[in-house]
Protein backbone atom coordinates (compact mmCIF):
# COMPACT_ATOMS: atom_id res chain seq x y z
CA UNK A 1 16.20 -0.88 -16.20
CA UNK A 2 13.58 -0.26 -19.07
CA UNK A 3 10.18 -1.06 -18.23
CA UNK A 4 8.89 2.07 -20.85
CA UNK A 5 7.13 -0.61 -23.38
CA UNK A 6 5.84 -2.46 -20.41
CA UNK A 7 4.26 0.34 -18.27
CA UNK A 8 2.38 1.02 -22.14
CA UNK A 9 1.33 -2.33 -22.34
CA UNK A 10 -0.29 -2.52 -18.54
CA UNK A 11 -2.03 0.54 -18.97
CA UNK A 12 -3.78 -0.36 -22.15
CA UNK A 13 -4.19 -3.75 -21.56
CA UNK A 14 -4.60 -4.54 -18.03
CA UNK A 15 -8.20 -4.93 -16.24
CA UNK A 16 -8.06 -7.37 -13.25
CA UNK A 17 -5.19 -9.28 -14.65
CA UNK A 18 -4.08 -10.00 -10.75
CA UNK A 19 -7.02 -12.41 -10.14
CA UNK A 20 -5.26 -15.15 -8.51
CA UNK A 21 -2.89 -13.57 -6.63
CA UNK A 22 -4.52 -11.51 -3.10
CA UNK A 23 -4.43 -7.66 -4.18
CA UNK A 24 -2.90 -5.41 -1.12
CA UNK A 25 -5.43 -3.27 0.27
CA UNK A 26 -7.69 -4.30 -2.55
CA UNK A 27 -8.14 -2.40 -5.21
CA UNK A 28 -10.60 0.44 -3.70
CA UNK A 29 -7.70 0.98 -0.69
CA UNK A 30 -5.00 2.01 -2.70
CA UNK A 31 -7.64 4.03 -4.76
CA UNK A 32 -8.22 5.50 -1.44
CA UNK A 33 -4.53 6.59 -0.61
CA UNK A 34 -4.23 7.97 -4.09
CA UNK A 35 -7.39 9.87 -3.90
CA UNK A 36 -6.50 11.69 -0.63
CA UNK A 37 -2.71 12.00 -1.45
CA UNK A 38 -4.30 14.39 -4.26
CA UNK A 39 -5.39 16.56 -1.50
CA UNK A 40 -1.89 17.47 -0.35
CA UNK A 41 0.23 17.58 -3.03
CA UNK A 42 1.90 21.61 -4.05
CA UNK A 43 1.72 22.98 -7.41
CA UNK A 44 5.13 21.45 -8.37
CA UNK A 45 4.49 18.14 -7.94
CA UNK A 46 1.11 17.65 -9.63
CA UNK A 47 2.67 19.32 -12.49
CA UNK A 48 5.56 16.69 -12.86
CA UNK A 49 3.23 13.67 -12.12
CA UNK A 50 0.97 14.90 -14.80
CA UNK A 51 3.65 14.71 -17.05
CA UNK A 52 5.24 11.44 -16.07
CA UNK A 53 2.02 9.66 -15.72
CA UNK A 54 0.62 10.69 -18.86
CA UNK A 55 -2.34 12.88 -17.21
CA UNK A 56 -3.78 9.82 -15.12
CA UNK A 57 -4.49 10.22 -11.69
CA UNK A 58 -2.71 8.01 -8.25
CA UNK A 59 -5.83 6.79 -8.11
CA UNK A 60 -5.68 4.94 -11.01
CA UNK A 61 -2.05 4.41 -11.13
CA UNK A 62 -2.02 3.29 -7.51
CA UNK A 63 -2.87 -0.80 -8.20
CA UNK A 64 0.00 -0.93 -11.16
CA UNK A 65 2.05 -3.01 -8.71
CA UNK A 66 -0.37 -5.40 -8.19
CA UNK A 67 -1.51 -5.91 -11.70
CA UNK A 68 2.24 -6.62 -13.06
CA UNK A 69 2.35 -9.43 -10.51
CA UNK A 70 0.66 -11.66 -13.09
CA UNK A 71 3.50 -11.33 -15.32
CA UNK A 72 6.85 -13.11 -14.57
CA UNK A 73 8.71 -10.47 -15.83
CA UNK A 74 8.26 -8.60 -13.25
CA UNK A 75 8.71 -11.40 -10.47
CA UNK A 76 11.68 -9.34 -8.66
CA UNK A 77 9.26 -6.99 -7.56
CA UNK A 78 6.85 -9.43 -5.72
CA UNK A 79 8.71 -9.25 -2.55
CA UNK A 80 8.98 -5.50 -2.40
CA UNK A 81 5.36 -5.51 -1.11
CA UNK A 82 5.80 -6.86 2.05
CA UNK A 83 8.63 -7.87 4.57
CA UNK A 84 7.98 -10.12 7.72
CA UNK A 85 9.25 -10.08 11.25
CA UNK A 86 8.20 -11.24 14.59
CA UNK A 87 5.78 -9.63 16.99
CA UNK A 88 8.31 -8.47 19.57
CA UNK A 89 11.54 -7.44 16.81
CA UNK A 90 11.92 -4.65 14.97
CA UNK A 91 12.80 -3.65 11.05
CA UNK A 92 16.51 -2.66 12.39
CA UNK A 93 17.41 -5.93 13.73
CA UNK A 94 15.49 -8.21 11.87
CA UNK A 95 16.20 -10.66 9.49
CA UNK A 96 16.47 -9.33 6.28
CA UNK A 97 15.16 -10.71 2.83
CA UNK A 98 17.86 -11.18 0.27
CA UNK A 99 15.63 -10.91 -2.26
CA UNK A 100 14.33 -7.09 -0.79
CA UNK A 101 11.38 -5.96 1.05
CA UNK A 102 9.23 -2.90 1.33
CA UNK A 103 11.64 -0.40 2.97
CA UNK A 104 14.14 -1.52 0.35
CA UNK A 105 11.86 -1.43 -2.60
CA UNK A 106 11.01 2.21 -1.59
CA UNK A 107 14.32 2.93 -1.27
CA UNK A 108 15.24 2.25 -4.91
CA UNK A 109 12.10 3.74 -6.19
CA UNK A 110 13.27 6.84 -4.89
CA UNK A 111 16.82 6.12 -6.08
CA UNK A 112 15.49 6.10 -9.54
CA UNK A 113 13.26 9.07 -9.50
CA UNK A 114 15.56 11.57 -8.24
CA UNK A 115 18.80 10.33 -10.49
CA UNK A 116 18.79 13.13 -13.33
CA UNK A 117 20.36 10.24 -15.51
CA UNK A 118 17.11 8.38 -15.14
CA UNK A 119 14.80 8.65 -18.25
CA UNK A 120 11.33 9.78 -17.94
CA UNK A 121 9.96 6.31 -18.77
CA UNK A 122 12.09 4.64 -16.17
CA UNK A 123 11.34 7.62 -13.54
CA UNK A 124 7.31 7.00 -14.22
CA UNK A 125 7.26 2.43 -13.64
CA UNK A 126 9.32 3.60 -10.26
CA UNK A 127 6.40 5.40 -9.44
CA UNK A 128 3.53 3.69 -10.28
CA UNK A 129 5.47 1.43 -7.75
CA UNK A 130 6.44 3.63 -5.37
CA UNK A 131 2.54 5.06 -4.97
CA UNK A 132 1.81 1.68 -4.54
CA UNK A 133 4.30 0.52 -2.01
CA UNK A 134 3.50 3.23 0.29
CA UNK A 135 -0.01 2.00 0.83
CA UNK A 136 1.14 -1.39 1.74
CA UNK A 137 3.27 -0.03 4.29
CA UNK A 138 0.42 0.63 6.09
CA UNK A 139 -1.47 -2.19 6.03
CA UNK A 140 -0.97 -4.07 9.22
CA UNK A 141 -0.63 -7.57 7.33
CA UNK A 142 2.16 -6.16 5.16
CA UNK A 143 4.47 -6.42 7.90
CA UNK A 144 3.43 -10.28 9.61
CA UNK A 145 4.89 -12.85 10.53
CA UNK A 146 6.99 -14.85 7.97
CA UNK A 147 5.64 -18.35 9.52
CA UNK A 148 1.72 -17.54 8.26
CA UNK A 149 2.85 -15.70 5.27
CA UNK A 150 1.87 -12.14 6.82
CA UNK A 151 -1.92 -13.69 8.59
CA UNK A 152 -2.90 -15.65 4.55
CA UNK A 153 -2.42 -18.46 6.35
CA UNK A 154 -4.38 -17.31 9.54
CA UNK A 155 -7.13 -18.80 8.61
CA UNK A 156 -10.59 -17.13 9.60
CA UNK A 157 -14.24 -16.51 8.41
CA UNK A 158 -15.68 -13.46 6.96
CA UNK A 159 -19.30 -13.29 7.45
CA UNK A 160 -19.57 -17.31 7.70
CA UNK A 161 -17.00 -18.17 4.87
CA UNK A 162 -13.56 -19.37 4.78
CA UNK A 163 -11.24 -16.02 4.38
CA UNK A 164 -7.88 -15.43 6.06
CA UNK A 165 -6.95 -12.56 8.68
CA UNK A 166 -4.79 -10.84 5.44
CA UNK A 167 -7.40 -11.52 3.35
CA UNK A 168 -9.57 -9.30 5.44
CA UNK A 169 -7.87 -6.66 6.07
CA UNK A 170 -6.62 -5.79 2.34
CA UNK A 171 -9.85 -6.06 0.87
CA UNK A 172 -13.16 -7.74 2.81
CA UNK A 173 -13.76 -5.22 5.20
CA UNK A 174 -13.12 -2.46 2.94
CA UNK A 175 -16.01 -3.75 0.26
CA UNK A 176 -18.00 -5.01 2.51
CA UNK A 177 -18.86 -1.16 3.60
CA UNK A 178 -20.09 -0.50 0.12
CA UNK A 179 -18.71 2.37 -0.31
CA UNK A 180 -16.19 3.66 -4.02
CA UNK A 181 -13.00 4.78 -3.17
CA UNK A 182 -14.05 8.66 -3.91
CA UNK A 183 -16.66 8.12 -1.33
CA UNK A 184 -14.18 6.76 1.23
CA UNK A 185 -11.69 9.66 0.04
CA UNK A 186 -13.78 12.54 0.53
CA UNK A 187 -15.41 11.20 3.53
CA UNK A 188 -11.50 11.38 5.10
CA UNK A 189 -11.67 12.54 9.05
CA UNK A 190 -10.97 16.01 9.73
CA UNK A 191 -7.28 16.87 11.00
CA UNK A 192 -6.23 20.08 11.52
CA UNK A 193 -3.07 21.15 10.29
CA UNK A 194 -0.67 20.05 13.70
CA UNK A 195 -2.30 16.47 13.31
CA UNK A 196 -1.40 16.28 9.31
CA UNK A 197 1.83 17.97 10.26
CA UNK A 198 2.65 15.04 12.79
CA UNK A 199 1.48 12.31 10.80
CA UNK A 200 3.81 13.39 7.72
CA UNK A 201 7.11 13.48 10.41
CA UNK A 202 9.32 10.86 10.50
CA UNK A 203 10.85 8.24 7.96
CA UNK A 204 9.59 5.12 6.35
CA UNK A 205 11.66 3.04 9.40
CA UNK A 206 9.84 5.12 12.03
CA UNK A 207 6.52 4.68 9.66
CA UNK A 208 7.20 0.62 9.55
CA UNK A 209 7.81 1.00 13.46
CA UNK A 210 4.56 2.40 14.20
CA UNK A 211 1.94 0.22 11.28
CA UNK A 212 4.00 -2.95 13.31
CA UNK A 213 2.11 -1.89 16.39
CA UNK A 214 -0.66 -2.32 14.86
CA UNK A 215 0.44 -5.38 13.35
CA UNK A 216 0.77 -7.07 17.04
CA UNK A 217 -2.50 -6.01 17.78
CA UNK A 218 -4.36 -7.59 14.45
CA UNK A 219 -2.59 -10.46 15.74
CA UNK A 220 -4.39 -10.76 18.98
CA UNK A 221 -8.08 -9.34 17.73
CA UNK A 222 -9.09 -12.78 15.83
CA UNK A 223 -8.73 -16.86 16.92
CA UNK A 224 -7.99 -18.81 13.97
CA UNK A 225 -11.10 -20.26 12.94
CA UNK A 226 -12.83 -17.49 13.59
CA UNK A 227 -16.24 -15.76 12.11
CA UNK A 228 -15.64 -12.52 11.77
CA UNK A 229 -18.46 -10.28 10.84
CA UNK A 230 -20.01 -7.06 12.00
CA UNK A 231 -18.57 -6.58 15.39
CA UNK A 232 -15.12 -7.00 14.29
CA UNK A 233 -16.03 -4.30 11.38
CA UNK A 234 -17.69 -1.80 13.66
CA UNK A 235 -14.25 -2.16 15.90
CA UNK A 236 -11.70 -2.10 13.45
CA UNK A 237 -12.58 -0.72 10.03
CA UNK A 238 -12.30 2.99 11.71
CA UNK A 239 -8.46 1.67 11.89
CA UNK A 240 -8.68 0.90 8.31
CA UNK A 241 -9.74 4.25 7.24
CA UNK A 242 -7.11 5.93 9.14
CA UNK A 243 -4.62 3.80 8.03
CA UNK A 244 -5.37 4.65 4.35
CA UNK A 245 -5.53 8.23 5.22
CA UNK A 246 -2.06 8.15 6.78
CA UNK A 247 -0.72 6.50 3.67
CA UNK A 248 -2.32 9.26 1.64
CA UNK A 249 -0.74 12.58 3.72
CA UNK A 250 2.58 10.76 3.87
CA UNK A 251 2.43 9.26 0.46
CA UNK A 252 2.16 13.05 -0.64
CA UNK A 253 4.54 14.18 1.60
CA UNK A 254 7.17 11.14 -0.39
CA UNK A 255 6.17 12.91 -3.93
CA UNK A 256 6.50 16.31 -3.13
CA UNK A 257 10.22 15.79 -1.49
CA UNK A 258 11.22 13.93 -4.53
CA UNK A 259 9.53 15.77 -7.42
């Protein structure tokens, strides 16, 4: 696939073009991931992103995904940020999405960047996606039930107005702390090196496994109808940070395997 003139024409063009559809992990949370990915990439691989992303950061590349999403064009990709399964099933045995999911969409991403055949333009749209993809694989939301449309149609209130349980989770509670995404970056917990170590083991099955615990417990921390406000923040936006931190060690653990 070519997407060169495309990718040209979202960077220079694009500023909040994805205004009516919900953004995943807002825009500050991906900015997040990227930011803190930066911290653990080797020599190697921030050379060869420089060069196939034209000198901008994942920060900045990180909400390409969601910006495309207002063009039709790109409509194949809309259901690589996501998949949905029940509480109690798992990615292995459930049912699948013809049209692709998350694990899939990360799958060809890779594909594309690691075929020597590929061309640099095509190698540098499959990751803008691919930085972006592995952020919404940890956001609990991204991997909901198919029946409420991963919690958008779990209808709750954020600070006495109408918001959903997704809605909340991908971008409320994240602004509402008022912090940039540098200053959620850099103020990253500590792990030593055996807890970064563990968190980059595994695969993106085992990594879908383990945010879908999480899942089944955003499921049971809210009543539909709900008012959410700070309670529910000082409880659960801790989770949120660590989340995005996850996604950032394992996101650079993805690009330096592949670059």
């Amino acid at each position: 696939m070519k997407y060169s003139f495309i990718v040209l024409f979202f960077i220079v063009f694009t500023t909040n073009v994805n205004a009516e559809t919900p953004p995943v992990w807002g825009q500050t949370g991906h900015r997040v991931v990227g930011a803190i990915a930066d911290n653990y990439l080797n020599g190697s691989t921030k050379r060869q992103l420089k060069k196939l992303l034209n000198n901008e950061s994942l920060a900045f590349v990180s909400t390409f995904a969601d910006e495309i999403k207002a063009d039709p064009r790109f409509n194949q990709f809309k259901t690589w940020h996501y998949l949905n399964m029940s509480l109690d099933d798992n990615y292995e045995t459930s049912k699948k999405n013809p049209e692709g999911d998350i694990v899939t969409g990360i799958a060809y991403c890779k594909s594309i960047i690691t075929n020597k055949n590929s061309t640099d333009d095509d190698k540098a749209f499959y990751l803008r996606l691919l930085i972006h993809l592995i952020g919404d694989l940890h956001q609990p939301m991204h991997i909901g039930l198919l029946e409420d449309r991963g919690g958008n149609d779990f209808d709750v209130q954020w600070y006495y107005k109408d918001s959903n349980l997704h809605r909340v989770w991908d971008t409320q509670m994240i602004e509402s702390y008022g912090m940039s995404f540098s200053e959620l970056a850099d103020n990253a917990a500590f792990l030593s090196k055996t807890e970064v170590k563990a968190i980059k083991k595994g695969t993106v099955l085992d990594w879908v496994a383990e945010t879908h615990i999480l899942t089944n417990e955003i499921y049971a921390s809210a009543k539909k109808g709900e008012n959410l406000r700070s309670r529910y923040s000082y409880k659960y936006f801790t989770v949120a940070r660590s989340q995005m931190q996850k996604a950032g060690i394992r996101l650079a653990a993805v690009l330096n395997d592949i670059l």
